[in-house]
Protein backbone atom coordinates (compact mmCIF):
# COMPACT_ATOMS: atom_id res chain seq x y z
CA UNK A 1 22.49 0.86 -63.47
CA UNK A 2 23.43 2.11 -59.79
CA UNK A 3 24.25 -0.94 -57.83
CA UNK A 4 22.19 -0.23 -54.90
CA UNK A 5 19.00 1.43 -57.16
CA UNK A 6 19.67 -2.21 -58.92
CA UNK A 7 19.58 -4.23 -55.62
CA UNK A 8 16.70 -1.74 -53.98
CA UNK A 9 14.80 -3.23 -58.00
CA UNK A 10 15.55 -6.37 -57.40
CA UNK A 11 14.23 -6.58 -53.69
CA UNK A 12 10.77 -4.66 -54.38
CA UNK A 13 7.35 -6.75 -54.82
CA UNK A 14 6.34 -7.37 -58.03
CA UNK A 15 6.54 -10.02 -61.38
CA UNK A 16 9.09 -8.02 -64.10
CA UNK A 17 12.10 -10.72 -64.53
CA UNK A 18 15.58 -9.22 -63.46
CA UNK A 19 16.51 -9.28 -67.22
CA UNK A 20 13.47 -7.55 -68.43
CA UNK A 21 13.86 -4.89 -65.49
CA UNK A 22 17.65 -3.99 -66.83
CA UNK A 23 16.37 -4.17 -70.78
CA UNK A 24 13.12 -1.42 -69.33
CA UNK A 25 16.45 0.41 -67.41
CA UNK A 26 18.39 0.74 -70.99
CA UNK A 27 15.73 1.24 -73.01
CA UNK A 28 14.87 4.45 -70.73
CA UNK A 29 18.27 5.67 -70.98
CA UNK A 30 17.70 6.31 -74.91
CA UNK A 31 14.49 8.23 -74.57
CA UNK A 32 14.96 12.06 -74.32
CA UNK A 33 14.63 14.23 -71.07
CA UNK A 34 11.52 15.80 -70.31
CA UNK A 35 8.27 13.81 -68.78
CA UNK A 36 7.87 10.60 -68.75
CA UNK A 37 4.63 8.05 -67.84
CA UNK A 38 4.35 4.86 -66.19
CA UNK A 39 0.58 3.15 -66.44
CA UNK A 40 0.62 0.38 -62.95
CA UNK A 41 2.78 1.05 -60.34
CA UNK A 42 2.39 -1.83 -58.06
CA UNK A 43 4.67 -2.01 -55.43
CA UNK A 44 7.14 -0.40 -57.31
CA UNK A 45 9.50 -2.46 -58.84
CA UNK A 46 9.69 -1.42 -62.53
CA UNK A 47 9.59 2.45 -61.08
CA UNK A 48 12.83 2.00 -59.78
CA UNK A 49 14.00 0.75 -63.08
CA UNK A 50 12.78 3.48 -64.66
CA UNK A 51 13.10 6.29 -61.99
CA UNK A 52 16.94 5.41 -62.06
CA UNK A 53 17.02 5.86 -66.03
CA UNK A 54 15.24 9.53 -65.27
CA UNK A 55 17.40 10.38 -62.77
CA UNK A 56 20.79 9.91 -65.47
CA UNK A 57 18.61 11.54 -68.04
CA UNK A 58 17.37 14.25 -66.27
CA UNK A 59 13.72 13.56 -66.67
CA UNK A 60 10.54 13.07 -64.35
CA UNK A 61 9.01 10.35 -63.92
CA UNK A 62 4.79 10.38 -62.95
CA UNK A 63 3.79 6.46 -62.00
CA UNK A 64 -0.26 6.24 -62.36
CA UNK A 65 -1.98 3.90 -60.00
CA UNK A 66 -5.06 3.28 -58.00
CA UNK A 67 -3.45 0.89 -55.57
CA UNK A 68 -6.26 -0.84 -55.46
CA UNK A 69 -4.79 -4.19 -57.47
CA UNK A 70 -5.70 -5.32 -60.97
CA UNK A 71 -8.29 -8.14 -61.47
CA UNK A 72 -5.43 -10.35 -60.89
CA UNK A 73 -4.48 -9.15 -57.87
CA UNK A 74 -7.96 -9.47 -56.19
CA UNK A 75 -8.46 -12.56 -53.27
CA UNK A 76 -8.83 -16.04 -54.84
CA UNK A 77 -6.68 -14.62 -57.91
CA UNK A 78 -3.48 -16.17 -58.90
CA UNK A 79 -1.77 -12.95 -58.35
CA UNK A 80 -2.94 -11.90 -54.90
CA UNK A 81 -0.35 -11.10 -52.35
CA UNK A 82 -2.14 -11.40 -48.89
CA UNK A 83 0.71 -9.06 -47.51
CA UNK A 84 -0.92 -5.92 -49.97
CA UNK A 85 -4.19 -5.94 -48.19
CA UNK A 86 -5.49 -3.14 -45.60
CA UNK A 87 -7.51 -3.77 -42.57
CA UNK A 88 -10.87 -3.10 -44.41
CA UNK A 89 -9.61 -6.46 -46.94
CA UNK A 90 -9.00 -4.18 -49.40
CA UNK A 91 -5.88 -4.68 -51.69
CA UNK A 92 -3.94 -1.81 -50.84
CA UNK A 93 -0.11 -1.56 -52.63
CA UNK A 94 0.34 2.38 -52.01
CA UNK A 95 2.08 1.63 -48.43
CA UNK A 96 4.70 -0.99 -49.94
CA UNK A 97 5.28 1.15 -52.97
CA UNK A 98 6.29 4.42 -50.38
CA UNK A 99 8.46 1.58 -48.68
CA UNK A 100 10.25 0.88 -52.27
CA UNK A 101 10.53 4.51 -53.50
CA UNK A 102 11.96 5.96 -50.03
CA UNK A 103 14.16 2.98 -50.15
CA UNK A 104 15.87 3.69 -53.57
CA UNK A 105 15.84 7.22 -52.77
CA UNK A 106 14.05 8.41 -55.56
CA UNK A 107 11.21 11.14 -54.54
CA UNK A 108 12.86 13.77 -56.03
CA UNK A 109 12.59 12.44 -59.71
CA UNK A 110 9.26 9.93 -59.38
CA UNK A 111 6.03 11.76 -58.71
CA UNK A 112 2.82 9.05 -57.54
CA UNK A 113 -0.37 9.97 -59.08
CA UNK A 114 -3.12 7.86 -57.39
CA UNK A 115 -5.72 7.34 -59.44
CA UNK A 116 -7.26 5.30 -62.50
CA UNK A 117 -5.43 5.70 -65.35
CA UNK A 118 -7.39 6.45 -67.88
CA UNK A 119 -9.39 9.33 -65.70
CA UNK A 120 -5.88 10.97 -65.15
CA UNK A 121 -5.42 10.58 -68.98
CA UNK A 122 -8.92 12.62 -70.15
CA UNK A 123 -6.96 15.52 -68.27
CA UNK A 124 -3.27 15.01 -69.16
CA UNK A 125 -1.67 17.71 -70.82
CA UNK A 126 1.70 17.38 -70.75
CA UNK A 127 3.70 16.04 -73.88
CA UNK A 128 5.22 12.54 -72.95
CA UNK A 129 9.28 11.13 -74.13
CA UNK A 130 8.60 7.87 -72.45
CA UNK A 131 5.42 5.74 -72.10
CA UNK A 132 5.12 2.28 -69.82
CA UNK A 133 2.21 0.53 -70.11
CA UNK A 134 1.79 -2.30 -67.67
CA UNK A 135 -1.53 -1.64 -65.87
CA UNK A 136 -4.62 -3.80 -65.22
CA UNK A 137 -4.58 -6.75 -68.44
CA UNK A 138 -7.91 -7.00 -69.23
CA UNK A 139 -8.71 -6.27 -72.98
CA UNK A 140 -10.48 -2.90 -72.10
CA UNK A 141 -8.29 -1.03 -69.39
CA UNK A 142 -5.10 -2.37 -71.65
CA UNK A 143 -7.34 -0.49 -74.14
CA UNK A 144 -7.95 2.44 -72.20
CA UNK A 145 -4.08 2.53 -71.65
CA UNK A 146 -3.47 2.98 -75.54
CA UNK A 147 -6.10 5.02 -76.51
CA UNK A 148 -5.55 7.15 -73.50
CA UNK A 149 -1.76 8.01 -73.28
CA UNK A 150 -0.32 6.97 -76.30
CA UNK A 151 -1.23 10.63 -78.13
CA UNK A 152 -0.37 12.27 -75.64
CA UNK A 153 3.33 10.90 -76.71
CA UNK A 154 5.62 13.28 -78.70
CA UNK A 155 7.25 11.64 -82.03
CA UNK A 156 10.25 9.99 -81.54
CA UNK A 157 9.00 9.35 -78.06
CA UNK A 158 8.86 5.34 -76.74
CA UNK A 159 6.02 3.18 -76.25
CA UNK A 160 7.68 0.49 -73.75
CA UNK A 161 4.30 -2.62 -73.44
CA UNK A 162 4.87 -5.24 -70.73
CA UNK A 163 3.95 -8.99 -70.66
CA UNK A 164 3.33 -9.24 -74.62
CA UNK A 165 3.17 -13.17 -75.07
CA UNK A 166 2.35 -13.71 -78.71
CA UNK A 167 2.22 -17.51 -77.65
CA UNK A 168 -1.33 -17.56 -75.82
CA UNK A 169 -0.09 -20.66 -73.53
CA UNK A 170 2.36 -17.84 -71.98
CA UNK A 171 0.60 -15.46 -70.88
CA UNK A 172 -2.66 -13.25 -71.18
CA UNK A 173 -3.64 -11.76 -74.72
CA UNK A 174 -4.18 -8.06 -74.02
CA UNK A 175 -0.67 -6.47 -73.38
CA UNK A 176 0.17 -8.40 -77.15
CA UNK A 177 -3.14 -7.14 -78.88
CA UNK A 178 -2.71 -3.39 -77.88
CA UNK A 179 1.13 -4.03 -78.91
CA UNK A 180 0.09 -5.48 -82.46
CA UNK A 181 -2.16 -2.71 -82.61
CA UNK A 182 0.33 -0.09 -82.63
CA UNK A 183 2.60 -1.50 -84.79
CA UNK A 184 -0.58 -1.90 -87.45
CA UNK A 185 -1.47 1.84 -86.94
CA UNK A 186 1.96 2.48 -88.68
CA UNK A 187 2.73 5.28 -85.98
CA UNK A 188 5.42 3.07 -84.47
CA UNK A 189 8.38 1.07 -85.36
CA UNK A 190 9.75 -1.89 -82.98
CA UNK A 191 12.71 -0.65 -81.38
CA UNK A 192 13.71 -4.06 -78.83
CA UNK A 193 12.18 -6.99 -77.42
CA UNK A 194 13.76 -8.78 -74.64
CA UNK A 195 11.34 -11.85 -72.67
CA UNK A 196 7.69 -10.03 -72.83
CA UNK A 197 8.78 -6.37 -73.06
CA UNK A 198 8.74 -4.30 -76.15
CA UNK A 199 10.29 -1.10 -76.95
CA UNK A 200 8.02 0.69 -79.89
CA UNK A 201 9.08 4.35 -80.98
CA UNK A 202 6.31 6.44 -82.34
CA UNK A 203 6.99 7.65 -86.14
């Protein structure tokens, strides 16, 4: 990875582990050109990860968000960020993301669509190489997520799942119940796994 894309990575808000971050940049780098999906941008972090990858492979990138924080994110969570809120008190990551992405330099190959992701998903069309789920983590937007994008994903396309923590002391159970999901539908086979990301590719 680009050693200043890498530093502009490791310097953005946001929770993906440097290690994780380079295993999400590789795994990118082996999907095929065309579009490509990201489900939670935050403050952009694991975009530039990924918007790095689609810049080498000639892809596009679209990075689905409301800005508006998961349930984790909220005031009195254990994820909040007092920094990410506007003047109305409302969580509000889409200025610090614009920071990140202008930063690494990356407009021309990331496209923001702001809005929930599984509204933007009823009217996707477009056939996907590259899925990366890591959006809100409660049981039924993490379903929404699956049951939303993943058909929209073309065979031999990758379904990349964040923070999947088969030990429940390590983390919360949704990103590892949609993950064992797909692997029991038998339309995907488990590529990698490095820390809590996992690389699936559909059949």
């Amino acid at each position: 990875m680009e050693s200043t894309l890498l530093a502009a990575a490791r310097r953005a808000v946001g929770f993906m582990p440097d290690e994780e971050g380079i295993a999400l940049h590789a795994a990118a780098l082996d999907a095929r050109r065309g579009t490509w999906a990201e489900l939670g941008t935050y403050c952009g972090k694991s975009t530039v990860y990924l918007g790095a990858a689609a810049r080498e492979r000639g892809a596009l990138l679209f990075t689905v968000d409301h800005h508006r924080g998961s349930e984790e994110n909220q005031p009195g969570q254990g994820y909040h960020d007092p920094r990410l809120v506007d003047t109305a008190g409302r969580v509000d990551t889409l200025p610090e993301f614009r920071r990140t992405l202008a930063e690494a330099a990356l407009e021309d190959v990331v496209v923001a669509v702001i809005g929930r992701a599984e509204v933007v998903a009823r009217h996707w069309r477009e056939p996907l190489e590259l899925l990366f789920v890591d959006g809100g983590h409660s049981q039924a937007q993490a379903d929404a997520d699956l049951d939303g994008w993943s058909p929209h994903l073309a065979e031999g396309g990758l379904l990349i799942i964040h923070d999947v923590f088969p030990d429940p002391a390590e983390g919360g159970r949704p990103p590892f119940e949609i993950y064992r999901r797909a692997l029991a539908s038998g339309g995907f086979t488990e590529a990698s796994a490095t820390g809590s990301l996992r690389v699936l590719r559909r059949r």
